[in-house]
C-alpha atoms as a PDB file:
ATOM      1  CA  UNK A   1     315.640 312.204  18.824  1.00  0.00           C
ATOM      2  CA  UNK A   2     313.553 315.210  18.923  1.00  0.00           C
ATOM      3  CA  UNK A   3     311.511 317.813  17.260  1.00  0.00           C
ATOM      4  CA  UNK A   4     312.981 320.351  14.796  1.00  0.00           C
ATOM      5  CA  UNK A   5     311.777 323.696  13.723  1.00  0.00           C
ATOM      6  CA  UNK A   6     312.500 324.687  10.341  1.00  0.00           C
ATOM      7  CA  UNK A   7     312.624 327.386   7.716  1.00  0.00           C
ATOM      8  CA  UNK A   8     308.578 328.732   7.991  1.00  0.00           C
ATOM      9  CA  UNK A   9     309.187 329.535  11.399  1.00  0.00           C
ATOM     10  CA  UNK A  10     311.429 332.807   9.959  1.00  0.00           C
ATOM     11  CA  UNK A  11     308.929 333.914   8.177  1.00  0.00           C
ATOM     12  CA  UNK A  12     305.868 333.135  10.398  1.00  0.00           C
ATOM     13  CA  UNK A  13     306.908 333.022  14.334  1.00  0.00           C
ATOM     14  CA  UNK A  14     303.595 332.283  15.453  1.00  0.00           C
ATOM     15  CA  UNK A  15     304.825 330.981  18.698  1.00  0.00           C
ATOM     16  CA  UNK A  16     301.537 328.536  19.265  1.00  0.00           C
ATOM     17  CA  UNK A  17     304.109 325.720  19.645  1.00  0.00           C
ATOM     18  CA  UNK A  18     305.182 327.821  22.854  1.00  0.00           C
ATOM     19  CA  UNK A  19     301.749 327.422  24.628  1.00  0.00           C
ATOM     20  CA  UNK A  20     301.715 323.566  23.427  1.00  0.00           C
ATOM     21  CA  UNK A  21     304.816 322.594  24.677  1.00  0.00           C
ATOM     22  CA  UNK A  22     304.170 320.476  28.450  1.00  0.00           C
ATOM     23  CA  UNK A  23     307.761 320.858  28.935  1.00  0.00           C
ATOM     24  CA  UNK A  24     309.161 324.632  28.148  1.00  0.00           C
ATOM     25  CA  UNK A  25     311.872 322.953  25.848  1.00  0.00           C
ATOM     26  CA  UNK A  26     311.080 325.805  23.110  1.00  0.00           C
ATOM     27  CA  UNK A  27     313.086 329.169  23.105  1.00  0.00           C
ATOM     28  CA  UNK A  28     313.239 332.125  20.238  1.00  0.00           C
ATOM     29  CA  UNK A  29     316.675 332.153  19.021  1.00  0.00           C
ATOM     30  CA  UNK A  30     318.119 335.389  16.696  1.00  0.00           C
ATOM     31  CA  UNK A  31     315.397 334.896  14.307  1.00  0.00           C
ATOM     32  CA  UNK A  32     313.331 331.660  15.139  1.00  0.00           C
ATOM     33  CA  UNK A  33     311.969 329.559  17.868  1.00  0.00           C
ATOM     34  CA  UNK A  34     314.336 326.228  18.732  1.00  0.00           C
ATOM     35  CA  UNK A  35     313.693 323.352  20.245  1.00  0.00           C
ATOM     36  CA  UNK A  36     316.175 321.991  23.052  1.00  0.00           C
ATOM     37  CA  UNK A  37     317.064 318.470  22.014  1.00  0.00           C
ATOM     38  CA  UNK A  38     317.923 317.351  25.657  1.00  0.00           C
ATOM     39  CA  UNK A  39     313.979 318.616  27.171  1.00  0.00           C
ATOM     40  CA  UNK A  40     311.849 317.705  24.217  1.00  0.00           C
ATOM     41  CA  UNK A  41     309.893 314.593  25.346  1.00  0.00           C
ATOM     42  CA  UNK A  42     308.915 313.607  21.759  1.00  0.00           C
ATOM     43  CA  UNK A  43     305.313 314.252  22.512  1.00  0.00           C
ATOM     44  CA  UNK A  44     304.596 316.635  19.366  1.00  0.00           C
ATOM     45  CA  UNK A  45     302.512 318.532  20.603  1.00  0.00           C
ATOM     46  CA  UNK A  46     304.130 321.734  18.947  1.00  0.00           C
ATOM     47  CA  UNK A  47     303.821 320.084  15.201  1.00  0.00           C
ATOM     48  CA  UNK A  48     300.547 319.530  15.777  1.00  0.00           C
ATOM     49  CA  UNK A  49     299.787 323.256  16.341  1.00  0.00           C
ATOM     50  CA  UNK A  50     301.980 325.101  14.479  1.00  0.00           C
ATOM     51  CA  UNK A  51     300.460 327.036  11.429  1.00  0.00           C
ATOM     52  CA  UNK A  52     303.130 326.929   8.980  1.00  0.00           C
ATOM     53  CA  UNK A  53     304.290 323.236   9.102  1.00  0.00           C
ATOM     54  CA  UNK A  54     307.428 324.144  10.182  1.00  0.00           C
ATOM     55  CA  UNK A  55     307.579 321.085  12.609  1.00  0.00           C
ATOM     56  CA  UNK A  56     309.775 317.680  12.207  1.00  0.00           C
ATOM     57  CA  UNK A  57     310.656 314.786  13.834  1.00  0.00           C
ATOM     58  CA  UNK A  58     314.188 314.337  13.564  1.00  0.00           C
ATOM     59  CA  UNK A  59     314.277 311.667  11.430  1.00  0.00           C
ATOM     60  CA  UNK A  60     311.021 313.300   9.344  1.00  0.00           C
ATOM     61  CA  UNK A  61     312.940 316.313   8.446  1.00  0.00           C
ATOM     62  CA  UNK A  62     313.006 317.488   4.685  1.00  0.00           C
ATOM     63  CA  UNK A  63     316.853 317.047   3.265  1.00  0.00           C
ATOM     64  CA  UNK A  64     316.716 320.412   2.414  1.00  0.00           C
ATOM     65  CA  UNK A  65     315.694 321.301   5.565  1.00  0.00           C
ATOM     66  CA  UNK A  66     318.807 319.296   7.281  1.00  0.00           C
ATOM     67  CA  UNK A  67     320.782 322.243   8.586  1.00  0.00           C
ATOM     68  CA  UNK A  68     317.830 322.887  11.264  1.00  0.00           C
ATOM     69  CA  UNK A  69     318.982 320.193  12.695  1.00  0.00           C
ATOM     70  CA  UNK A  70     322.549 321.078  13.929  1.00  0.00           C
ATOM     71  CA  UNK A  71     321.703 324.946  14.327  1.00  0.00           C
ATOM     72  CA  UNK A  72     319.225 323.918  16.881  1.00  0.00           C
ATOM     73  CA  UNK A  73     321.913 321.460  18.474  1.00  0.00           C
ATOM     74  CA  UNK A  74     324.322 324.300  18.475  1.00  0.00           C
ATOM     75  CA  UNK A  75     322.213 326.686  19.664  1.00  0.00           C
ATOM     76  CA  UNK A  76     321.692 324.952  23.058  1.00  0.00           C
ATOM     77  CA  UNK A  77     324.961 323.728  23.162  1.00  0.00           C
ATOM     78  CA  UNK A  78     326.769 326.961  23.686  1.00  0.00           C
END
């Protein structure tokens, strides 16, 4: 498991997660900032800072929210 960024994060891109982060697992993708599944240490950190609630656990993530999870996935994938 790990932390997803959502929707907000489109909008907002505040990028305090960034500073947060112990482990530099968060990158900016094409129009939002991702979290690699495989170097997030499940510490949530990032959802504790970020401004627009646009961080999940995993399993915490809205259903509507749900595609987050496999663009991030496929984003560090390739």
């Amino acid at each position: 498991m790990a932390y997803v960024i959502t929707s907000p994060c489109i909008d907002e891109q505040a990028a305090d997660c960034l500073d947060s982060c112990p482990v530099d697992c968060i990158e900016k993708g094409e129009d939002q900032y991702l979290i690699d599944p495989s170097i997030c240490i499940d510490c949530g950190a990032c959802e504790a800072v970020c401004p627009v609630d646009a961080i999940f656990y995993e399993e915490d993530v809205p259903d509507e929210e749900d595609s987050f999870i496999a663009k991030a996935k496929a984003y560090f994938d390739a």
